[in-house]
C-alpha atoms as a PDB file:
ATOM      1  CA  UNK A   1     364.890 137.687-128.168  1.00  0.00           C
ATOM      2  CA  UNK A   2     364.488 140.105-131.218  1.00  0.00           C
ATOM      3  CA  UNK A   3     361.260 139.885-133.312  1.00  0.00           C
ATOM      4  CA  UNK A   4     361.130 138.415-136.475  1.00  0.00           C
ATOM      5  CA  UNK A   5     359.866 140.136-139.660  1.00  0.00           C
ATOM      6  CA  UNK A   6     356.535 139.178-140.760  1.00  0.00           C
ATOM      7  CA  UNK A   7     357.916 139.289-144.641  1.00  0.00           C
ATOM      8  CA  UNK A   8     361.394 138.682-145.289  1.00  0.00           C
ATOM      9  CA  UNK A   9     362.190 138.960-149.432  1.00  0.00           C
ATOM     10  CA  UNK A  10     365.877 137.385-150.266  1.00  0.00           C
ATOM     11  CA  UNK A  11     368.026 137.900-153.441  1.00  0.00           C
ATOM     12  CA  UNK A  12     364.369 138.269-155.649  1.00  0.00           C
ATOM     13  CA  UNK A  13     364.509 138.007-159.173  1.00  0.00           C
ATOM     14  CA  UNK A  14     360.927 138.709-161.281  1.00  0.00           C
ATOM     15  CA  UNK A  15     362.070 138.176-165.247  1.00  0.00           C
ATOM     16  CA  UNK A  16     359.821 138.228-168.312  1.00  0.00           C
ATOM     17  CA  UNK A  17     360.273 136.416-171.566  1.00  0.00           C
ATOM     18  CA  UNK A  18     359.368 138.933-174.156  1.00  0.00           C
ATOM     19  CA  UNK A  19     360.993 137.423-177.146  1.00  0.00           C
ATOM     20  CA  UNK A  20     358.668 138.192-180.307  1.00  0.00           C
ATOM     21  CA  UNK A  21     358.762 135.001-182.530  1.00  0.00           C
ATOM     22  CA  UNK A  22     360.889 131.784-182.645  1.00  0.00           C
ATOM     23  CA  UNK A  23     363.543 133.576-185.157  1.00  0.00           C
ATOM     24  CA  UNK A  24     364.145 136.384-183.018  1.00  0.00           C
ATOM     25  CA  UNK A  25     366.925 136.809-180.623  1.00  0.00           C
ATOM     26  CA  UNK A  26     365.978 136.119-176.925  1.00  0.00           C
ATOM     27  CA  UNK A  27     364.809 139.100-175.089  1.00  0.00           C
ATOM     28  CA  UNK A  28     364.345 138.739-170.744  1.00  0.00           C
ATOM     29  CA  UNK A  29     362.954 141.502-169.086  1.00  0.00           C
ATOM     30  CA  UNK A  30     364.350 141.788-165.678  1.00  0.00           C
ATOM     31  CA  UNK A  31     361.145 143.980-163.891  1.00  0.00           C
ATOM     32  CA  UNK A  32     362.923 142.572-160.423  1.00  0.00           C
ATOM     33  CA  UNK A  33     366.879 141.930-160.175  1.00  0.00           C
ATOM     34  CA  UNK A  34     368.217 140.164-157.070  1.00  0.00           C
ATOM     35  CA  UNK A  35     365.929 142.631-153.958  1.00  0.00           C
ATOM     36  CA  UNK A  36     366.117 141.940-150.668  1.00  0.00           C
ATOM     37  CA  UNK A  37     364.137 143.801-147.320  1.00  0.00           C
ATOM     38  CA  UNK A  38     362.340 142.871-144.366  1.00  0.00           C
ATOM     39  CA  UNK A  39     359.049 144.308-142.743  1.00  0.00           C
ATOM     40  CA  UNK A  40     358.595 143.299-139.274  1.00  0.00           C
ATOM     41  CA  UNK A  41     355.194 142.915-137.826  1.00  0.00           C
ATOM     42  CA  UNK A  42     352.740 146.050-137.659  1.00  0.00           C
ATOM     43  CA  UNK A  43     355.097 148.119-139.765  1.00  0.00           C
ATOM     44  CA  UNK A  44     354.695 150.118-143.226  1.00  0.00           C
ATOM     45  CA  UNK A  45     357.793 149.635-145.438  1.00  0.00           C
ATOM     46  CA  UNK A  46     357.338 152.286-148.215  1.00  0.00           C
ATOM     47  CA  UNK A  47     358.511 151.114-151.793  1.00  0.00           C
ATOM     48  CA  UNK A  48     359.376 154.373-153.894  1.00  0.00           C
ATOM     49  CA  UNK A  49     360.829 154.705-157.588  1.00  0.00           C
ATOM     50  CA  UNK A  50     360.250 155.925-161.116  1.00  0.00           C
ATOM     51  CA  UNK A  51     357.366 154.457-162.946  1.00  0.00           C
ATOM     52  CA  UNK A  52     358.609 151.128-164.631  1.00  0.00           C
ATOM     53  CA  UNK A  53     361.066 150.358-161.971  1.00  0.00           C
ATOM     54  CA  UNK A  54     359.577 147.178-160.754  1.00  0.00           C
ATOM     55  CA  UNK A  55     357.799 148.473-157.328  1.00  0.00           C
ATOM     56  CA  UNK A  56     354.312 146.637-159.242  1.00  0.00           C
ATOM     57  CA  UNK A  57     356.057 144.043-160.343  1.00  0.00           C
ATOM     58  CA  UNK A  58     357.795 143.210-156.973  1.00  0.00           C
ATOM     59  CA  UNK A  59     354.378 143.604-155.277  1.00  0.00           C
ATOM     60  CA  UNK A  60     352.317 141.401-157.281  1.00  0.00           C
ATOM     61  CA  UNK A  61     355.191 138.725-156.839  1.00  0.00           C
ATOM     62  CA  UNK A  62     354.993 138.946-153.201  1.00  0.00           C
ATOM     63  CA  UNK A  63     351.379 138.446-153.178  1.00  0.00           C
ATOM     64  CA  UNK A  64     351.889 135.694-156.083  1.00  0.00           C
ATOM     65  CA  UNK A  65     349.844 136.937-158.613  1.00  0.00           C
ATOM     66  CA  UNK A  66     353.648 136.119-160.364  1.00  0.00           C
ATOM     67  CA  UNK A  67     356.271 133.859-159.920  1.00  0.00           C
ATOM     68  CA  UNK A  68     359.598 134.662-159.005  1.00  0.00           C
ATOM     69  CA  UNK A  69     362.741 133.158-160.895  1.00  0.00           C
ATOM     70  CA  UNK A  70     364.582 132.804-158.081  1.00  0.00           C
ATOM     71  CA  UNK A  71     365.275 134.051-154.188  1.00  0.00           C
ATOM     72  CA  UNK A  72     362.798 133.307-151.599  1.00  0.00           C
ATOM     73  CA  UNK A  73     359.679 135.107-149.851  1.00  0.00           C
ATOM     74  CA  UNK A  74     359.377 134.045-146.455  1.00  0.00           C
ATOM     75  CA  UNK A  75     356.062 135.131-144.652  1.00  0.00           C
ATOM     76  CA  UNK A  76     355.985 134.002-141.006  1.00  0.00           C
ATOM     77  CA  UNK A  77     359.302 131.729-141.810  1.00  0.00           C
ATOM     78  CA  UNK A  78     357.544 129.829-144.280  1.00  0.00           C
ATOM     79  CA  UNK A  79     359.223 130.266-147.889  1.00  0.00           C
ATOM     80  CA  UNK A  80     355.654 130.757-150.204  1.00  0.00           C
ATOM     81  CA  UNK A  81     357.617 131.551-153.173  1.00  0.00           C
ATOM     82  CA  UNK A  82     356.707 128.085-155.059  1.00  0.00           C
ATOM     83  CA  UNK A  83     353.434 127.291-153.053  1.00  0.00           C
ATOM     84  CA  UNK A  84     350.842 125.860-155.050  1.00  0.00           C
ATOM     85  CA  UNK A  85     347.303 124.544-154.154  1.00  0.00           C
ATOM     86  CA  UNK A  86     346.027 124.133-150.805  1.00  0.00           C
ATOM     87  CA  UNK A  87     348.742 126.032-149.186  1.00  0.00           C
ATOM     88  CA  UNK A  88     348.504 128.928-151.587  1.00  0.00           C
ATOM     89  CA  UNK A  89     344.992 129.315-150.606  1.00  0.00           C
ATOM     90  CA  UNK A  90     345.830 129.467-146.981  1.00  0.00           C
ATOM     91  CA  UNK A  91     348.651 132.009-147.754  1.00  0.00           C
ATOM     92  CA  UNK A  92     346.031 134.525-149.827  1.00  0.00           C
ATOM     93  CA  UNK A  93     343.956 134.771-147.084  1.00  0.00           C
ATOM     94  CA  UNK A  94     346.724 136.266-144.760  1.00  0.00           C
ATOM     95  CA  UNK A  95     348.240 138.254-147.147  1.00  0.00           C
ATOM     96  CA  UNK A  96     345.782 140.843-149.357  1.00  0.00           C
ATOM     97  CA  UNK A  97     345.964 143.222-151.970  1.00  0.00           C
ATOM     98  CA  UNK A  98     344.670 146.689-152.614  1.00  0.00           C
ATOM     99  CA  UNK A  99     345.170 147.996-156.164  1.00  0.00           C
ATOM    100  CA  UNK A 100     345.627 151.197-157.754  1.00  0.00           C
ATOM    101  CA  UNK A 101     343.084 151.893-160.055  1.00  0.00           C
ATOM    102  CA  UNK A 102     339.731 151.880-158.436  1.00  0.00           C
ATOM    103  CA  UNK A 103     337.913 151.976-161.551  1.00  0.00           C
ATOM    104  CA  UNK A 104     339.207 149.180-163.233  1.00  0.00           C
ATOM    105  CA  UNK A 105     339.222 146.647-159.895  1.00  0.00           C
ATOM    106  CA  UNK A 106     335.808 146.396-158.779  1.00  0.00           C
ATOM    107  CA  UNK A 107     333.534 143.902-160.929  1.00  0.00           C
ATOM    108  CA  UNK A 108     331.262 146.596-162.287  1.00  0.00           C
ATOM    109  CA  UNK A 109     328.373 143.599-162.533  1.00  0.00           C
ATOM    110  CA  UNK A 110     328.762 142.662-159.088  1.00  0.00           C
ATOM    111  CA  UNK A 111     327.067 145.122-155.473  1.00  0.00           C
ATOM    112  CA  UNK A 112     329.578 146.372-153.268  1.00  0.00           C
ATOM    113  CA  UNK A 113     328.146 143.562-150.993  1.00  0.00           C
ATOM    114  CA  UNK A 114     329.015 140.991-153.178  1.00  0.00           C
ATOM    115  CA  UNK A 115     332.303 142.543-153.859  1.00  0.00           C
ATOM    116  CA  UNK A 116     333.110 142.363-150.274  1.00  0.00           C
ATOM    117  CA  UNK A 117     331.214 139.129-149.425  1.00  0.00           C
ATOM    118  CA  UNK A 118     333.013 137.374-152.161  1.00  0.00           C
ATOM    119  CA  UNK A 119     336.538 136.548-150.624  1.00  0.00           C
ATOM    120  CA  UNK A 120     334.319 135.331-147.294  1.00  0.00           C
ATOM    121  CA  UNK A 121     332.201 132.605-149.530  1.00  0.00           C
ATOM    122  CA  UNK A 122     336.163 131.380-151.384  1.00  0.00           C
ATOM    123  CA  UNK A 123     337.971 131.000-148.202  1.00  0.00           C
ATOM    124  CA  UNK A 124     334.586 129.788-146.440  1.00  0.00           C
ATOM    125  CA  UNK A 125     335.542 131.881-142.977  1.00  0.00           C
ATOM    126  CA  UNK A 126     331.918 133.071-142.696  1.00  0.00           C
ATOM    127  CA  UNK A 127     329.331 130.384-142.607  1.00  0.00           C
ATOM    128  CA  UNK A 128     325.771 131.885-143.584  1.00  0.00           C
ATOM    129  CA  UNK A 129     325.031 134.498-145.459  1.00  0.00           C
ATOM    130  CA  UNK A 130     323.315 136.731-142.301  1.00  0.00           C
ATOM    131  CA  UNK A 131     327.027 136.269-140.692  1.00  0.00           C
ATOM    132  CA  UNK A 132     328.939 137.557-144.567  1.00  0.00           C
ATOM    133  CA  UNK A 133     326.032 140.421-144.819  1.00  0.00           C
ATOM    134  CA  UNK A 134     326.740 141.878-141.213  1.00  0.00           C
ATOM    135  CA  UNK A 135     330.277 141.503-141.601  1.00  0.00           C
ATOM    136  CA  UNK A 136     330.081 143.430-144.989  1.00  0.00           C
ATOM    137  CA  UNK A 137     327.931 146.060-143.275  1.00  0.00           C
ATOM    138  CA  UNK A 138     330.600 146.238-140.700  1.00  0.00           C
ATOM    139  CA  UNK A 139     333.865 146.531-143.126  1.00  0.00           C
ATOM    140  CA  UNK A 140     331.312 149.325-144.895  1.00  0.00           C
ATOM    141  CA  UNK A 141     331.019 151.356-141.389  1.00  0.00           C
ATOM    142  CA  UNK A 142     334.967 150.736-140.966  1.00  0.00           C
ATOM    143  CA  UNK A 143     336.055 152.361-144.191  1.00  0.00           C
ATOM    144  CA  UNK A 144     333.381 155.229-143.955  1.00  0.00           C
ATOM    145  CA  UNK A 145     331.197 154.147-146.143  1.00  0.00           C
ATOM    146  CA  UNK A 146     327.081 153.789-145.126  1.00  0.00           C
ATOM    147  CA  UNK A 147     325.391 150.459-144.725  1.00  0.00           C
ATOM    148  CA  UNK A 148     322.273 151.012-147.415  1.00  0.00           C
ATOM    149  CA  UNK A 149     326.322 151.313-149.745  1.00  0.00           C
ATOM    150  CA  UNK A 150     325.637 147.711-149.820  1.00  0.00           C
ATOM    151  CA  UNK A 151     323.290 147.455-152.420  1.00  0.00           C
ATOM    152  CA  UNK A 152     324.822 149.796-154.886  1.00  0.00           C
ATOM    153  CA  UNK A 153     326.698 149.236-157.529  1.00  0.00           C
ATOM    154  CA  UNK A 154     330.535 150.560-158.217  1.00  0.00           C
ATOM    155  CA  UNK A 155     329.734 153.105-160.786  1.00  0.00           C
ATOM    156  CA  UNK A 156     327.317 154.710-158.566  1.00  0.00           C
ATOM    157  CA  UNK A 157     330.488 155.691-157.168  1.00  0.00           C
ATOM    158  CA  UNK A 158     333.439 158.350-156.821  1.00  0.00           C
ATOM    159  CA  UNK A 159     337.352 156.969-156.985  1.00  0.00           C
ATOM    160  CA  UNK A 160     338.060 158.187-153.289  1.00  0.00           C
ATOM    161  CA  UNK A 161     334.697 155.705-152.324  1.00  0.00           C
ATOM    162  CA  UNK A 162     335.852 152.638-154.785  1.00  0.00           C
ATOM    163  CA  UNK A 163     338.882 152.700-153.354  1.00  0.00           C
ATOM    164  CA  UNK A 164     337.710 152.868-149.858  1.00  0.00           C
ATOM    165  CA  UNK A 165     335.425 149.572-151.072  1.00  0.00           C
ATOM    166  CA  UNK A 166     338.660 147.885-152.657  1.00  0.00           C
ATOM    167  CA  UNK A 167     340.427 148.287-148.922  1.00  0.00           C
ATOM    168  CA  UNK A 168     337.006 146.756-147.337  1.00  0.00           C
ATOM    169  CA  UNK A 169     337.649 143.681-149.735  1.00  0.00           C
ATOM    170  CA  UNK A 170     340.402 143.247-148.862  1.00  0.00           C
ATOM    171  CA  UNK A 171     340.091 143.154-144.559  1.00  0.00           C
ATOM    172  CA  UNK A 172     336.927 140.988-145.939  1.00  0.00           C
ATOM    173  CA  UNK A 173     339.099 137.721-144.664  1.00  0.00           C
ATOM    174  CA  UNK A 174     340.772 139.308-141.771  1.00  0.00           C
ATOM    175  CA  UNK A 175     344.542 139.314-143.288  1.00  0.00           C
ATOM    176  CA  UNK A 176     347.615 140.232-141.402  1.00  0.00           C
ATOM    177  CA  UNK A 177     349.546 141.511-144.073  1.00  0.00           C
ATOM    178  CA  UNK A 178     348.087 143.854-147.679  1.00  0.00           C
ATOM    179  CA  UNK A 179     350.444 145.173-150.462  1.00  0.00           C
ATOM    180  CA  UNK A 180     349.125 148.813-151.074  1.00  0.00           C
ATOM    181  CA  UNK A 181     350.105 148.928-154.557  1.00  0.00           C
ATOM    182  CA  UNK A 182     349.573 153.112-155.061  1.00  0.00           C
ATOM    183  CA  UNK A 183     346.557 153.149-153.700  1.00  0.00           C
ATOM    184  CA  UNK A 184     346.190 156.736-153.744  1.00  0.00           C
ATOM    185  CA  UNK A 185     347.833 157.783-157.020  1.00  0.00           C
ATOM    186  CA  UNK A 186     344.676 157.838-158.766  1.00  0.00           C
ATOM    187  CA  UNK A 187     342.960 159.780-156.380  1.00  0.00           C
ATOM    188  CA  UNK A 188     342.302 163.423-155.926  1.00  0.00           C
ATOM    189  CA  UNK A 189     345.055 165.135-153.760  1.00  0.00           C
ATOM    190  CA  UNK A 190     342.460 166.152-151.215  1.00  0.00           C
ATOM    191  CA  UNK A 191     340.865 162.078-151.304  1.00  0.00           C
ATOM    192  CA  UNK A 192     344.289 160.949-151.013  1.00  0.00           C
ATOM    193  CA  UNK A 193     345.136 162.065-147.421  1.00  0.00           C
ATOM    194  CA  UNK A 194     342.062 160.732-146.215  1.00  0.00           C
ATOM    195  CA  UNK A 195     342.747 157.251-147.640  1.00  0.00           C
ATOM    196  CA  UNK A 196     346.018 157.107-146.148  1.00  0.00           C
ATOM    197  CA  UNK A 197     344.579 158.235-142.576  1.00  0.00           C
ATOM    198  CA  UNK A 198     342.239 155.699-143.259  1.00  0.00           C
ATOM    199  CA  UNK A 199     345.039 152.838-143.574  1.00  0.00           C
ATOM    200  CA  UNK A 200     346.844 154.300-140.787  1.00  0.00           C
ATOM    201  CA  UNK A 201     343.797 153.642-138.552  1.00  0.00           C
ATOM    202  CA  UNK A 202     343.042 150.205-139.741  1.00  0.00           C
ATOM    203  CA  UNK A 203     346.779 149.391-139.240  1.00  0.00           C
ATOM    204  CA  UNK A 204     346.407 149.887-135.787  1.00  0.00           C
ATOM    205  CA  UNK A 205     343.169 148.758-135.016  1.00  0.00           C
ATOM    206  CA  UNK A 206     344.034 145.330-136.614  1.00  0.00           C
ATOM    207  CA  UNK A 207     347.735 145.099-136.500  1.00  0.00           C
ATOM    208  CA  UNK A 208     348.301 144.958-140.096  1.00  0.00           C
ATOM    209  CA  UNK A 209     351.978 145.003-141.821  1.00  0.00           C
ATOM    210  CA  UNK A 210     351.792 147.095-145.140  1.00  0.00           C
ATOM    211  CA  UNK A 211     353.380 147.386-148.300  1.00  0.00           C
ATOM    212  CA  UNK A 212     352.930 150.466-149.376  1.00  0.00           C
ATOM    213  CA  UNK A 213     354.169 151.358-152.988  1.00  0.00           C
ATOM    214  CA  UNK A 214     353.975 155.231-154.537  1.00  0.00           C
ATOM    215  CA  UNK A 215     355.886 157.218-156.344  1.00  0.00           C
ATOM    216  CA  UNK A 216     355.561 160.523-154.043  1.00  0.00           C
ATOM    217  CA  UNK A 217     358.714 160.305-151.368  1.00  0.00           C
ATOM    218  CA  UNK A 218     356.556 163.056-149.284  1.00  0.00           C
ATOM    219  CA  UNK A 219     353.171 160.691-148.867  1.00  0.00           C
ATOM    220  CA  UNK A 220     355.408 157.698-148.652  1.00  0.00           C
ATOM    221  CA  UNK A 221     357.592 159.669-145.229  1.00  0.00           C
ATOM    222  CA  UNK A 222     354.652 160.262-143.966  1.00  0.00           C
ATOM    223  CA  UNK A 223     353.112 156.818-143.848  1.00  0.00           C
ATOM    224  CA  UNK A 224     356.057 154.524-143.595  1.00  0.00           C
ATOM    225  CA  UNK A 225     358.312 153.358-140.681  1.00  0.00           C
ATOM    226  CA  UNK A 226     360.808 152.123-142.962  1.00  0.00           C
ATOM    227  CA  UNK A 227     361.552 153.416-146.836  1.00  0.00           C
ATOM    228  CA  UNK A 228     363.060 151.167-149.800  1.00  0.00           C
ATOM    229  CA  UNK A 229     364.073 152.744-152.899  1.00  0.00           C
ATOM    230  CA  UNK A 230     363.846 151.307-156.147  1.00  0.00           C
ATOM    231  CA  UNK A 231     365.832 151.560-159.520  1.00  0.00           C
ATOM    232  CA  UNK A 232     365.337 149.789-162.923  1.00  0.00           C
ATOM    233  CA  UNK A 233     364.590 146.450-160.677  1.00  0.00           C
ATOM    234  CA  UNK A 234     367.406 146.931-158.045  1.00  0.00           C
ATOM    235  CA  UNK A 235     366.676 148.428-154.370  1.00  0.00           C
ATOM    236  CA  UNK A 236     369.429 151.085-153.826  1.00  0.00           C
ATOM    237  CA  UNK A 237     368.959 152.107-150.507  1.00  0.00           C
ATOM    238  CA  UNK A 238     366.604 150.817-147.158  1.00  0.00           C
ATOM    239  CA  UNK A 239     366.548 152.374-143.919  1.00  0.00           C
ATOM    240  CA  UNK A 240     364.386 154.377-141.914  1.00  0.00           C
ATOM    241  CA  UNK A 241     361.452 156.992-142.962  1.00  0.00           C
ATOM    242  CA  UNK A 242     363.174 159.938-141.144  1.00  0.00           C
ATOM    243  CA  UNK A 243     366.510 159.184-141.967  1.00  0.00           C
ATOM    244  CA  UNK A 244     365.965 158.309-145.754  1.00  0.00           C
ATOM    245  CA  UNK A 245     363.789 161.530-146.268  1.00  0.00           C
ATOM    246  CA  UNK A 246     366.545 164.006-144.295  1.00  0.00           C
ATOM    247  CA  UNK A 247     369.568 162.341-144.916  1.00  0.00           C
ATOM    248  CA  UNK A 248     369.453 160.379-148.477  1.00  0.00           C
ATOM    249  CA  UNK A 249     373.038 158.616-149.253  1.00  0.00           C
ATOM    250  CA  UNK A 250     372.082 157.274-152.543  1.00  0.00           C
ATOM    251  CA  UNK A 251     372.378 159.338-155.429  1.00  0.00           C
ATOM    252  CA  UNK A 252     369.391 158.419-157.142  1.00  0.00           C
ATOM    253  CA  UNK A 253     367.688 158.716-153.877  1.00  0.00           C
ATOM    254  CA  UNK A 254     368.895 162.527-153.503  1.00  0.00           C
ATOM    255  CA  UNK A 255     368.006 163.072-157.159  1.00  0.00           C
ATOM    256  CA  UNK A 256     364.434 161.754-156.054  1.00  0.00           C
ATOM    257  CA  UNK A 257     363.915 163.818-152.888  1.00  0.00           C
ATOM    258  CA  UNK A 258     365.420 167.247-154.833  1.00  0.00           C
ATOM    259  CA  UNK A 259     362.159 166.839-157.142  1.00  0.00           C
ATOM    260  CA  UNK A 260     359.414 167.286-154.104  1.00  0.00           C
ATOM    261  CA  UNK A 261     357.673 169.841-154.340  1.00  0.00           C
ATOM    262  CA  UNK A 262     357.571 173.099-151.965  1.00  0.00           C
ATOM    263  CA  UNK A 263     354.539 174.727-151.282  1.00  0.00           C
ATOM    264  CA  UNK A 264     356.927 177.798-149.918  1.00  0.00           C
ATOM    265  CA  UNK A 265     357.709 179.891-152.791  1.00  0.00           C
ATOM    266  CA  UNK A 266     360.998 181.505-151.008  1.00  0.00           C
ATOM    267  CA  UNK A 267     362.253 177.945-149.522  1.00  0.00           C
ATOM    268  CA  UNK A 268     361.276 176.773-153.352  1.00  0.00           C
ATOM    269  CA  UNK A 269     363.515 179.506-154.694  1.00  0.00           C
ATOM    270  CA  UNK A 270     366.333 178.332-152.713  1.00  0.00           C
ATOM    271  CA  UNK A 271     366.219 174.690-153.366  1.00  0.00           C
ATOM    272  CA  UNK A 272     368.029 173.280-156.035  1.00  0.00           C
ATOM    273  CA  UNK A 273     366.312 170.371-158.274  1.00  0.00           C
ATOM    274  CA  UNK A 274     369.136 167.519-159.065  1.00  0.00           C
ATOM    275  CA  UNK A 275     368.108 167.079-163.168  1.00  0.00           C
ATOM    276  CA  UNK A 276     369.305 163.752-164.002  1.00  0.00           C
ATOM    277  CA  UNK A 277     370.540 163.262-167.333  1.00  0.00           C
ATOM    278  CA  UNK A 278     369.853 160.632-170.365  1.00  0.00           C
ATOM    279  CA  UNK A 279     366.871 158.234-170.467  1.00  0.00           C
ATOM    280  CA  UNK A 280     366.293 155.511-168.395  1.00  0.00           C
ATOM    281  CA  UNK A 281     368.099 152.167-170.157  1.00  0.00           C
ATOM    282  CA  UNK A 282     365.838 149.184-170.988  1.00  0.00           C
ATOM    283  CA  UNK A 283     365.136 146.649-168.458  1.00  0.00           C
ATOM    284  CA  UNK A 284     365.688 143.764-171.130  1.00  0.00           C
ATOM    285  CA  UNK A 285     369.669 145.500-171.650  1.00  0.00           C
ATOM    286  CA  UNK A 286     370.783 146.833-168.438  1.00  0.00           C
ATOM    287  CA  UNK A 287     373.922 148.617-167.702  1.00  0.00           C
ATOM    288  CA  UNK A 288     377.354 145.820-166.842  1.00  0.00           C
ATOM    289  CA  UNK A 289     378.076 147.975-164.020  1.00  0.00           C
ATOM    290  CA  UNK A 290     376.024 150.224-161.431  1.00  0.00           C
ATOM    291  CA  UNK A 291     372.038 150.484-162.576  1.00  0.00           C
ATOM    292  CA  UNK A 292     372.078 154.022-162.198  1.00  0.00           C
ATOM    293  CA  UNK A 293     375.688 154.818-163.526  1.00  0.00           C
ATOM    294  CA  UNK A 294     374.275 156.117-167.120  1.00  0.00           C
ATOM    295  CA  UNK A 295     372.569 159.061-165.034  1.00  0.00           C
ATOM    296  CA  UNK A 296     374.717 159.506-161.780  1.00  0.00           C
ATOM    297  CA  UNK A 297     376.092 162.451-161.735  1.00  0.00           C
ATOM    298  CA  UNK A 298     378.946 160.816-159.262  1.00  0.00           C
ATOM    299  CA  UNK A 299     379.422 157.773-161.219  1.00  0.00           C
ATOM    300  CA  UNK A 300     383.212 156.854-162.090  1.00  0.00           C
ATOM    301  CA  UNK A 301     384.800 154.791-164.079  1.00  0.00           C
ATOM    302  CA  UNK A 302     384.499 151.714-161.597  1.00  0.00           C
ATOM    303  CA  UNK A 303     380.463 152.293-161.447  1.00  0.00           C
ATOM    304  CA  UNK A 304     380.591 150.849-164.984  1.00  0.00           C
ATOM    305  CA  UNK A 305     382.234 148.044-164.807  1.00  0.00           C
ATOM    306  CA  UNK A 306     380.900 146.742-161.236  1.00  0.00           C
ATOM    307  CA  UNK A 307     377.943 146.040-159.819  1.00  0.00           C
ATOM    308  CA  UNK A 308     377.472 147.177-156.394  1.00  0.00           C
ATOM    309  CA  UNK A 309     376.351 145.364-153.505  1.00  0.00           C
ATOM    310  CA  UNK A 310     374.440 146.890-150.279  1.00  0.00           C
ATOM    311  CA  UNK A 311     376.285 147.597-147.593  1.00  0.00           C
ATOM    312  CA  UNK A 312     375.251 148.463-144.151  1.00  0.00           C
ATOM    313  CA  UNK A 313     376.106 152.176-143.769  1.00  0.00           C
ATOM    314  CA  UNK A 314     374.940 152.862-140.016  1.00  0.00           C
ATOM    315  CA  UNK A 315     371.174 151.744-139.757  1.00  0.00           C
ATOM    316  CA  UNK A 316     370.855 151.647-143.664  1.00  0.00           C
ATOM    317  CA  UNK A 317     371.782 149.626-146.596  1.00  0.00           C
ATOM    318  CA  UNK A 318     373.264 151.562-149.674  1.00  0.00           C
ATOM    319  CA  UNK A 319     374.175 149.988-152.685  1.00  0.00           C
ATOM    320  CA  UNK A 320     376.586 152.302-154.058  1.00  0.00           C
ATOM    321  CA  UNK A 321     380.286 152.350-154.669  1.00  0.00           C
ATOM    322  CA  UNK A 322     381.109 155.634-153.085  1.00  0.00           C
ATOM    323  CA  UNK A 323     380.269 153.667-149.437  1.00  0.00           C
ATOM    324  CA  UNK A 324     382.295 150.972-149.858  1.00  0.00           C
ATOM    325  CA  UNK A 325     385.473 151.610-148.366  1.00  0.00           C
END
């Protein structure tokens, strides 16, 4: 019998009501349009894209911090996307959240051990406060930080070492899922490879699934088993790391991957950067047809008038017109 996914997202649709006044024509934001993916258990599906495609937006629904419109999230075959209460509770404490700015998500009133301890004392999982302090001391060792850590505060503090706090949080209740919502994009390049060999370890030392959203393809490869790519709320294209990094089918995807950096100036020399044309259209007025067809440099005539649908090309899905046969 084949293993079920751990998070299974179907037909997802995140919209926002931005209308100004009661005079004013209506005005919907569609941050997620109709995304579907599975992550099975212990893996790391990357979520790449442009900034202000939705990868935030689709993350914080999962986690619901906000609720969907419509499709399902299923975690462990239970659909949590209109869980309230009790059972929402229950579902926070398996599924965490690390989030991008360091600065900005630690309670700058509050010690790194009450930062920590504080998740503990809301879903009551450690009883007395000598069991919550050696636990924090432990999550501190874990994430490389020292024990006396405990009794600082979070401005005593460098982004790499906030942000290895904000990961201690969240393994605080012992989840089995965390949305990594660009952990390391507001990091030093040299701090962000040893946050992400940090995750790496605590994924397999506790058997955590991961959502891990970025905007850098390269960091993304390197840390994900799976890749989805995003485009003004739509997923274009799913399928493995290796295969989406070598052998991209979207076009948006290609144009993405042609924009990585090469630290070889001759190989650099001989690679040519896909510049995509025209501005990215407004989530509130998408294109009729294809998302991307106001900036593919394949796009026909069809592309704008139809909406594609993903299709299974080999071990990937592509949702692109040029596939479909």
């Amino acid at each position: 019998m084949s293993e079920k996914p751990i998070l299974s997202v179907k037909h997802l649709k995140t919209y926002f009501d931005v209308t100004k006044g009661i005079f004013s024509p209506k005005q919907i934001v569609k941050a997620v349009d109709d995304v579907s993916f599975d992550v099975m258990p212990n893996e790391t599906f990357g979520l790449v894209g442009e900034s202000g495609c939705g990868k935030t937006t689709l993350g914080r629904t999962i986690v619901k911090l906000y609720d969907p419109v419509d499709g399902s999230i299923e975690f462990e075959g239970q659909d949590i996307a209109k869980i309230k209460g009790a059972k929402l509770k229950a579902f926070r404490k398996d599924m965490q959240m690390i989030f991008q700015d360091p600065y900005a998500s630690l309670n700058p009133r509050m010690t790194v051990g009450e930062i920590i301890k504080e998740p503990m004392i809301i879903h009551e999982i450690y009883k007395t406060e000598e069991e919550r302090e050696a636990r924090a001391v432990e999550l501190l060792r874990i994430v490389g930080l020292k024990p006396d850590h405990i009794r600082r505060y979070p401005a005593e503090f460098s982004g790499g070492q906030r942000q290895r706090i904000g990961i201690a949080r969240a393994l605080a209740v012992n989840p089995k899922f965390i949305v990594c919502d660009e952990p390391i994009s507001a990091l030093d390049a040299s701090i962000q490879a040893q946050v992400v060999n940090l995750l790496e370890n605590i994924q397999k030392e506790m058997n955590l699934s991961y959502l891990f959203i970025a905007h850098d393809l390269s960091m993304v490869k390197h840390i994900s088993d799976k890749i989805g790519v995003m485009y003004l709320g739509n997923m274009v294209e799913v399928g493995p790391s290796n295969d989406v990094y070598h052998r991209p089918l979207h076009p948006y995807t290609v144009a993405l991957l042609s924009a990585i950096p090469i630290p070889d100036p001759d190989v650099a020399k001989s690679k040519s950067r896909i510049v995509l044309e025209g501005e990215i259209p407004s989530p509130i007025n998408p294109p009729s047809g294809c998302p991307f067809s106001t900036r593919c440099p394949k796009a026909t005539e069809r592309c704008r008038r139809e909406r594609p649908k993903p299709i299974q090309v080999g071990d990937r899905l592509v949702a692109c017109l040029l596939y479909e046969k």
